[in-house]
Protein backbone atom coordinates (compact mmCIF):
# COMPACT_ATOMS: atom_id res chain seq x y z
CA UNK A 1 -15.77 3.92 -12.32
CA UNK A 2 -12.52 5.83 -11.47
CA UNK A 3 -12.30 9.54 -10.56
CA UNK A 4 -10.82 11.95 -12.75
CA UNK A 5 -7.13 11.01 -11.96
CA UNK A 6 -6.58 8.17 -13.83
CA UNK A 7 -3.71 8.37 -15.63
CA UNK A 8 -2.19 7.05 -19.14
CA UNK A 9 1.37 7.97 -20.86
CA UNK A 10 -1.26 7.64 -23.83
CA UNK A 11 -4.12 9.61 -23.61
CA UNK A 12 -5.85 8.16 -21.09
CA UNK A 13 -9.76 8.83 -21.74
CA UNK A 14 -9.58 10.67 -18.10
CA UNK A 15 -6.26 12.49 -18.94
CA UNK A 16 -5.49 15.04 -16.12
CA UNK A 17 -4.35 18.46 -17.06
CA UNK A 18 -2.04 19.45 -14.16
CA UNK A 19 -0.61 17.58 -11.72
CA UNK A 20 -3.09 18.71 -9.30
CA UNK A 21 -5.14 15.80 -10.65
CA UNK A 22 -2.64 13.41 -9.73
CA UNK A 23 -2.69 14.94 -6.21
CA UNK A 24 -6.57 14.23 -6.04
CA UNK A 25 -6.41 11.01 -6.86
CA UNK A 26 -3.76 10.10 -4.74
CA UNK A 27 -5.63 11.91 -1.86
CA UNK A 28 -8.74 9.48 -2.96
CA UNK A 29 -6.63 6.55 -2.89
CA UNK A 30 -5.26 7.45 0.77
CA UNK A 31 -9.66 8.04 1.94
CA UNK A 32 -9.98 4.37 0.66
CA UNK A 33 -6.79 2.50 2.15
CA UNK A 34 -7.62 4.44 5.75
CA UNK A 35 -11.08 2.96 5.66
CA UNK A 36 -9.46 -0.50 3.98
CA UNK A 37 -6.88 -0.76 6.61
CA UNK A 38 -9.65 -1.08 9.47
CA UNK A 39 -12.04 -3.00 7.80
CA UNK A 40 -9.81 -5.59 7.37
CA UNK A 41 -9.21 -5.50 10.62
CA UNK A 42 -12.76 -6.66 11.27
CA UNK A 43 -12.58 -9.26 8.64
CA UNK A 44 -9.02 -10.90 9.70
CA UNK A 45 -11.40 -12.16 12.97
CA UNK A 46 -13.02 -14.42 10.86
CA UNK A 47 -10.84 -14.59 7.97
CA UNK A 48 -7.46 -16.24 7.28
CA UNK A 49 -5.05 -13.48 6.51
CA UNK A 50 -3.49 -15.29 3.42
CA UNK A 51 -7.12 -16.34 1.99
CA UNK A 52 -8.24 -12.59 2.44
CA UNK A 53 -5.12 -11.54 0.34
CA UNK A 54 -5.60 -14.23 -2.10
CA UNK A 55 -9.32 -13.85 -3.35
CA UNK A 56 -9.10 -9.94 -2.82
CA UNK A 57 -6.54 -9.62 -4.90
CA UNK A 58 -7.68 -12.78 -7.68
CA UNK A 59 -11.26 -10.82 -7.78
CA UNK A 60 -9.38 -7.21 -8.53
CA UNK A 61 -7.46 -8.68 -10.91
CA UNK A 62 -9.48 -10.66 -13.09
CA UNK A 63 -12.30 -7.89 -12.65
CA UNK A 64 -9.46 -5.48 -14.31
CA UNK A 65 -8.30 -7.34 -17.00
CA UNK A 66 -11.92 -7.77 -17.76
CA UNK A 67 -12.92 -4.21 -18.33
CA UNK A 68 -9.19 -4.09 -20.34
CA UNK A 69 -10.42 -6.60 -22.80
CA UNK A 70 -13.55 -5.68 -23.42
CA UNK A 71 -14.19 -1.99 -22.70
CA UNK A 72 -11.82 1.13 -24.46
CA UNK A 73 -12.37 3.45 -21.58
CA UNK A 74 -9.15 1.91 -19.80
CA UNK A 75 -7.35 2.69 -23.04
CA UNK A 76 -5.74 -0.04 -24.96
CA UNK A 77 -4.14 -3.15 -23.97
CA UNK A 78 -0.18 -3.81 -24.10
CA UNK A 79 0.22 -7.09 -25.69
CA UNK A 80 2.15 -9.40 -22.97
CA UNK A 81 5.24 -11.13 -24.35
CA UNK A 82 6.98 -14.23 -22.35
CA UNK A 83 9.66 -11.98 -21.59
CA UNK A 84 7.53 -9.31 -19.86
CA UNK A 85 5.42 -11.85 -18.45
CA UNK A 86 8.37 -12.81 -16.69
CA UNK A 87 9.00 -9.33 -15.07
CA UNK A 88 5.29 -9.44 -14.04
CA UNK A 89 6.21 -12.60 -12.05
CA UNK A 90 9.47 -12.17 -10.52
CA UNK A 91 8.91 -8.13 -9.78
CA UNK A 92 5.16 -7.85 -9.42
CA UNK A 93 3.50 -10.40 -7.93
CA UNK A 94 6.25 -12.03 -5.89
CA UNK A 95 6.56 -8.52 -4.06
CA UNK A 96 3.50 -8.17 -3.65
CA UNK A 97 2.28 -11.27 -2.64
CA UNK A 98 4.96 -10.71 0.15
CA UNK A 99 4.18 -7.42 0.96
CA UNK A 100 0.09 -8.30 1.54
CA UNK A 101 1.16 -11.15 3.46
CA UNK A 102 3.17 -9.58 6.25
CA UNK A 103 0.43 -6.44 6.12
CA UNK A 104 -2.36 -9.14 6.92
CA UNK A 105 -0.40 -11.02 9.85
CA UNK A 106 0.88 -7.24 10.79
CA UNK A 107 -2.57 -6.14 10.84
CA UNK A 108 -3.98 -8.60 13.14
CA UNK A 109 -1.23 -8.49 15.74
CA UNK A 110 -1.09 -4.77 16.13
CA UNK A 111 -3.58 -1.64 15.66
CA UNK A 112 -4.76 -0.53 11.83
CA UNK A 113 -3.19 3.26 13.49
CA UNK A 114 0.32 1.35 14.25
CA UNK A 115 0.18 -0.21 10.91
CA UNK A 116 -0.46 2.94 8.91
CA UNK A 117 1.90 4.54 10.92
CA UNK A 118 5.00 2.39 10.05
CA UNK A 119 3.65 2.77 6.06
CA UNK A 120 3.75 6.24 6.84
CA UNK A 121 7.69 6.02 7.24
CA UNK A 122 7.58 4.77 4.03
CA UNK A 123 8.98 7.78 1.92
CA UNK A 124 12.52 7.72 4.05
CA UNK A 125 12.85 4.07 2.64
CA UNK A 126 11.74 5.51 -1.00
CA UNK A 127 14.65 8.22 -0.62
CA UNK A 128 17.24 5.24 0.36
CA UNK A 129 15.86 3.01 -2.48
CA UNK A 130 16.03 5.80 -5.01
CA UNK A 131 19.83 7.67 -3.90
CA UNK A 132 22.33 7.86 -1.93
CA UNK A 133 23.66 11.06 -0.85
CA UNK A 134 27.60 11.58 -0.97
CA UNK A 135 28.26 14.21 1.66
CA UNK A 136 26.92 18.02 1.56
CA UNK A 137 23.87 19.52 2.87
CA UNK A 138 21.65 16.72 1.22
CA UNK A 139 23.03 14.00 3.23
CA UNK A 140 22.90 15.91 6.64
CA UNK A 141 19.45 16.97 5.83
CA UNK A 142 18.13 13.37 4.94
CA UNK A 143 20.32 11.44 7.93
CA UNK A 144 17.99 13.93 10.09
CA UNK A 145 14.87 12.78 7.99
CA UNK A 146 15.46 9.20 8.60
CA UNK A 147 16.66 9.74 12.28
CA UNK A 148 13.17 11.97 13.15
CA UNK A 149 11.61 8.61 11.52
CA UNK A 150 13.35 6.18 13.30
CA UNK A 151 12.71 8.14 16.74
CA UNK A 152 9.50 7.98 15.80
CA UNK A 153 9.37 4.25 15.15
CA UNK A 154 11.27 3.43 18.29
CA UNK A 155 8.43 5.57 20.40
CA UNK A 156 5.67 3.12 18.67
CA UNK A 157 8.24 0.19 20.09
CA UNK A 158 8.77 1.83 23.80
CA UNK A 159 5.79 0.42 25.49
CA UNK A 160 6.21 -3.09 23.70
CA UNK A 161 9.79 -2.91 24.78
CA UNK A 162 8.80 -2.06 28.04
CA UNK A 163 5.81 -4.49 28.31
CA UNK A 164 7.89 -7.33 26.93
CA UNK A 165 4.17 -8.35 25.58
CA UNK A 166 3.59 -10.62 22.47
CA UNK A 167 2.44 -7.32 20.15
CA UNK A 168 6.31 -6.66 19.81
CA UNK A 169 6.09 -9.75 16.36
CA UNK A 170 2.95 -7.88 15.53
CA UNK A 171 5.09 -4.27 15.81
CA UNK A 172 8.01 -5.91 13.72
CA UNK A 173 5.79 -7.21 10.98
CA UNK A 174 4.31 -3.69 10.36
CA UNK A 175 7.57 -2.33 10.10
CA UNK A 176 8.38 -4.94 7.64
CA UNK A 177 5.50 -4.11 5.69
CA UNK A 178 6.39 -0.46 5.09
CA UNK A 179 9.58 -1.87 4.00
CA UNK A 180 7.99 -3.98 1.46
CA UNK A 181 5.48 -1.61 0.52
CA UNK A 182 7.96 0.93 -0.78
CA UNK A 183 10.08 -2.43 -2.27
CA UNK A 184 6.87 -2.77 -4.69
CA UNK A 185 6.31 0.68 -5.25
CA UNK A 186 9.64 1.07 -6.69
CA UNK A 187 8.87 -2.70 -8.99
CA UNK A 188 5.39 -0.92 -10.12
CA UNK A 189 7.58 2.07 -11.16
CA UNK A 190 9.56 -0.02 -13.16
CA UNK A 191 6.47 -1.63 -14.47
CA UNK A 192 4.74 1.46 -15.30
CA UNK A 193 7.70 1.59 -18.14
CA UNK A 194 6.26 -0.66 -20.11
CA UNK A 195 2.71 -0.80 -18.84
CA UNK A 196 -0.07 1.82 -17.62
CA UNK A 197 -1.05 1.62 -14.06
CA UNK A 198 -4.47 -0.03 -14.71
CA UNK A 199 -1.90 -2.79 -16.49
CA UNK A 200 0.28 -3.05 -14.10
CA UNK A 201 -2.14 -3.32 -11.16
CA UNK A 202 -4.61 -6.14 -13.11
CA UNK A 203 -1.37 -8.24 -14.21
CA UNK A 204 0.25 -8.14 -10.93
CA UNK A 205 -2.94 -8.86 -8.41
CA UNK A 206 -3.77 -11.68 -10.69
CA UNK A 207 -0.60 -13.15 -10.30
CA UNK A 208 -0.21 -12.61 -7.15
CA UNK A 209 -3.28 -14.41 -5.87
CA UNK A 210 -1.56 -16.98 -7.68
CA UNK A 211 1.40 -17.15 -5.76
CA UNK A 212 -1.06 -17.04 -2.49
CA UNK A 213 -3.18 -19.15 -3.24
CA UNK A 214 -1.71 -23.02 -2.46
CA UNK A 215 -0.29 -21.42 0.80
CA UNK A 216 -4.37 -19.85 1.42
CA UNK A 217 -5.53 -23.19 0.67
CA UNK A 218 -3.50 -25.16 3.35
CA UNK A 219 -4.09 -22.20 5.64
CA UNK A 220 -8.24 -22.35 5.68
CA UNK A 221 -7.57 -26.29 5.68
CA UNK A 222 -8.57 -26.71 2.43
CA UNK A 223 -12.41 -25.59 4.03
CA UNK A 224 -13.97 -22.15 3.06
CA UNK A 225 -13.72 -20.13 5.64
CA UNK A 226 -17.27 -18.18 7.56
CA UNK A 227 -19.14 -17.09 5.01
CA UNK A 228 -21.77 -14.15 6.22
CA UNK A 229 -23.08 -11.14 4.25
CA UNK A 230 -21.02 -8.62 6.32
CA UNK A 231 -17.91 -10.51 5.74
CA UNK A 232 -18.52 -10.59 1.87
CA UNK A 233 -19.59 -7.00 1.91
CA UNK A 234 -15.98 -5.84 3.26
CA UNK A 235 -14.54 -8.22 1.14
CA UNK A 236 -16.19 -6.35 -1.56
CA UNK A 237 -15.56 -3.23 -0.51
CA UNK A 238 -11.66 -3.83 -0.11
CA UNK A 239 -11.43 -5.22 -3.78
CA UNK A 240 -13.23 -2.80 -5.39
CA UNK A 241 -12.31 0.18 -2.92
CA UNK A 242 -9.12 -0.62 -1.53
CA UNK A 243 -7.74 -2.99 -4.36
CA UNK A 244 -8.99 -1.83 -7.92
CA UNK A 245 -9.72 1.93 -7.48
CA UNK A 246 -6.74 3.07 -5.00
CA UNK A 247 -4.07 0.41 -6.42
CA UNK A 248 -5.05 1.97 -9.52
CA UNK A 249 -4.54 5.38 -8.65
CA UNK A 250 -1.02 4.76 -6.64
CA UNK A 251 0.19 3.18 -9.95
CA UNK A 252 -0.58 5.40 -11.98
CA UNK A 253 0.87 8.45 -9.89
CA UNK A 254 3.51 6.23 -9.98
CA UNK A 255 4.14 6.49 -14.00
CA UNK A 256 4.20 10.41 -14.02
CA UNK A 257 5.79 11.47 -10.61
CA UNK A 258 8.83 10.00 -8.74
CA UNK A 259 8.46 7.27 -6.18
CA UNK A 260 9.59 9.41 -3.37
CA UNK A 261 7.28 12.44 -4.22
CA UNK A 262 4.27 9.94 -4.80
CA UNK A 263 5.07 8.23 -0.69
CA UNK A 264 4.42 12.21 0.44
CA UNK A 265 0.60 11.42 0.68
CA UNK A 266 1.53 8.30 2.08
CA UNK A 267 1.47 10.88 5.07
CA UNK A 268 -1.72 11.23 5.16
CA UNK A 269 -2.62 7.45 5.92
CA UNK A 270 -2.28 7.53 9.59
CA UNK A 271 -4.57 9.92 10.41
CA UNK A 272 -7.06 8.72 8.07
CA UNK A 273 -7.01 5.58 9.53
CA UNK A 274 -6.77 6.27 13.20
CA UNK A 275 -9.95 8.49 12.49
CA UNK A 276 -11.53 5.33 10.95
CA UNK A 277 -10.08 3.05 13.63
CA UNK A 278 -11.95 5.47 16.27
CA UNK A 279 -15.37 5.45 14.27
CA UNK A 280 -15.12 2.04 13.34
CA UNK A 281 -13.18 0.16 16.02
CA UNK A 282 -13.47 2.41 19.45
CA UNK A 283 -9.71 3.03 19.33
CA UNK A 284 -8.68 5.65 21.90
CA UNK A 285 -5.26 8.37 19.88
CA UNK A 286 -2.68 7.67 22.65
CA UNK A 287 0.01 10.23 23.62
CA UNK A 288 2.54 7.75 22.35
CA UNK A 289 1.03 7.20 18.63
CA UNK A 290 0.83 11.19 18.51
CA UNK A 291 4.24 11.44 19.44
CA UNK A 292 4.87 9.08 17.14
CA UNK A 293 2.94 10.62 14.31
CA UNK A 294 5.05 13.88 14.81
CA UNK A 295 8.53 12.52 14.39
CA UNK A 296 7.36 9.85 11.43
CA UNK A 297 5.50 12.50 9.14
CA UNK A 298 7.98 15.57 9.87
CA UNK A 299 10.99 13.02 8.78
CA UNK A 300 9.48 12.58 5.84
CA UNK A 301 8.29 16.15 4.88
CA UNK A 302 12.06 17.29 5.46
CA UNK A 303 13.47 14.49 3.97
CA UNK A 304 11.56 15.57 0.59
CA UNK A 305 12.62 19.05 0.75
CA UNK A 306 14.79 20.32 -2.03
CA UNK A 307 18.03 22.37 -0.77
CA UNK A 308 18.30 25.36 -1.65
């Protein structure tokens, strides 16, 4: 079901050997989140954004802790006591219930290319989370990181600025979702303690659709929403593609390698999606998003080099 980078502090059944296992999953994981990021594009035309988050992430869940109970090739189960249950809630689902919520509403005010592009920024708020430098050639060298990143940013925000147009909410909420995306990063590497990844992606999807779901309820006005084969097939696709498979693999890169070093193929998200967004969607590559793209990704490469 999973490629050969699934990973277990345990012996996972597809234990990798070398980390360059870890780096082709992760690089797997990035090929389904570019294609996931403008599919759900498509889908958030018809679609609620807080229903899509909702049943995606109920049906990845429960499909998870499924194979966990009744199949050994996941390895074995951690029992759940009320105390770790707990954690689950309060630093699982609740960030990521808040992260896919702001990615959804993100995602239909502004491109999937934009989007990926503020995630990509996502390692300088990994390095922030994780230290804080006290002076010496580390702290000049990452204040440069995070200042190549936020030129970057403000680029993507010039022509909004400029404009004055309504995208600027949609331009904010995708900045806020790389935010939150490295916020439950860093709660899945605290997870990944005391759970593998598989774990800690069924236990906090499930409970996360939980948490979504009264809001998802009053947002479709307590109606189903369009129901169409296409729509269910990216539905589909997204849980098993973009939800099990790559959530999987992030979490689990997650348990072996540190946050920070784990966000470097974050990098490679925007251009997978903007290549997806111009198959899929028509989008034109603008002078301003590859502008962008060079002062977001090079912030982040130096801000993960080690000084000499």
């Amino acid at each position: 079901m999973f490629p050969a980078a699934i990973l277990r502090i345990d012996q996972p059944v597809f234990a990798p050997k070398s980390d360059r296992w870890v780096a082709v999953g992760l690089l797997f994981a990035v090929l389904l989140w570019g294609a996931n990021n403008v599919v759900t594009k498509l889908l958030l035309k018809e679609w609620p954004p807080l229903w899509i988050g909702s049943t995606r992430f109920a049906c990845a869940g429960l499909l998870l802790l499924s194979l966990l109970r009744w199949s050994s090739g996941l390895g074995k189960r951690t029992p759940i006591t009320p105390e770790l249950s707990r954690i689950l809630w309060i630093r699982g689902a609740l960030s990521l219930a808040l992260y896919i919520t702001v990615f959804n509403c993100a995602l239909q005010l502004t491109s999937p290319a934009h989007l990926a592009l503020y995630l990509g920024a996502s390692p300088i708020w990994s390095l922030v989370f994780e230290s804080r430098p006290r002076g010496g050639h580390g702290f000049r060298r990452r204040y440069l990181a995070a200042s190549l990143a936020m030129a970057g940013v403000l680029v993507l925000f010039w022509p909004v600025l400029r404009s004055g147009r309504s995208q600027m909410l949609g331009e904010l909420l995708a900045l806020l979702a790389g935010i939150l995306w490295t916020l439950y990063s860093h709660q899945s590497r605290f997870l990944a303690a005391k759970l593998s990844g598989v774990e800690v992606t069924a236990h906090t999807m499930w409970r996360a659709a939980v948490v979504l779901a009264p809001l998802a309820l009053v947002e479709s006005g307590l109606a189903l929403p369009t129901m169409d084969i296409t729509l269910i097939g990216i539905q589909a696709y997204a849980v098993f593609g973009g939800g099990v498979m790559a959530f999987t693999l992030w979490n689990n890169a997650l348990q072996v390698w540190p946050a920070s070093r784990v966000f470097l193929f974050g990098n490679f998200i925007p251009p997978v999606t903007m290549l997806w967004a111009w198959f899929l969607l028509g989008e034109p590559l603008t002078a301003t998003f590859g502008a962008a793209t060079v002062l977001i990704l090079s912030g982040a490469l130096l801000g993960q080099l080690k000084p000499e």
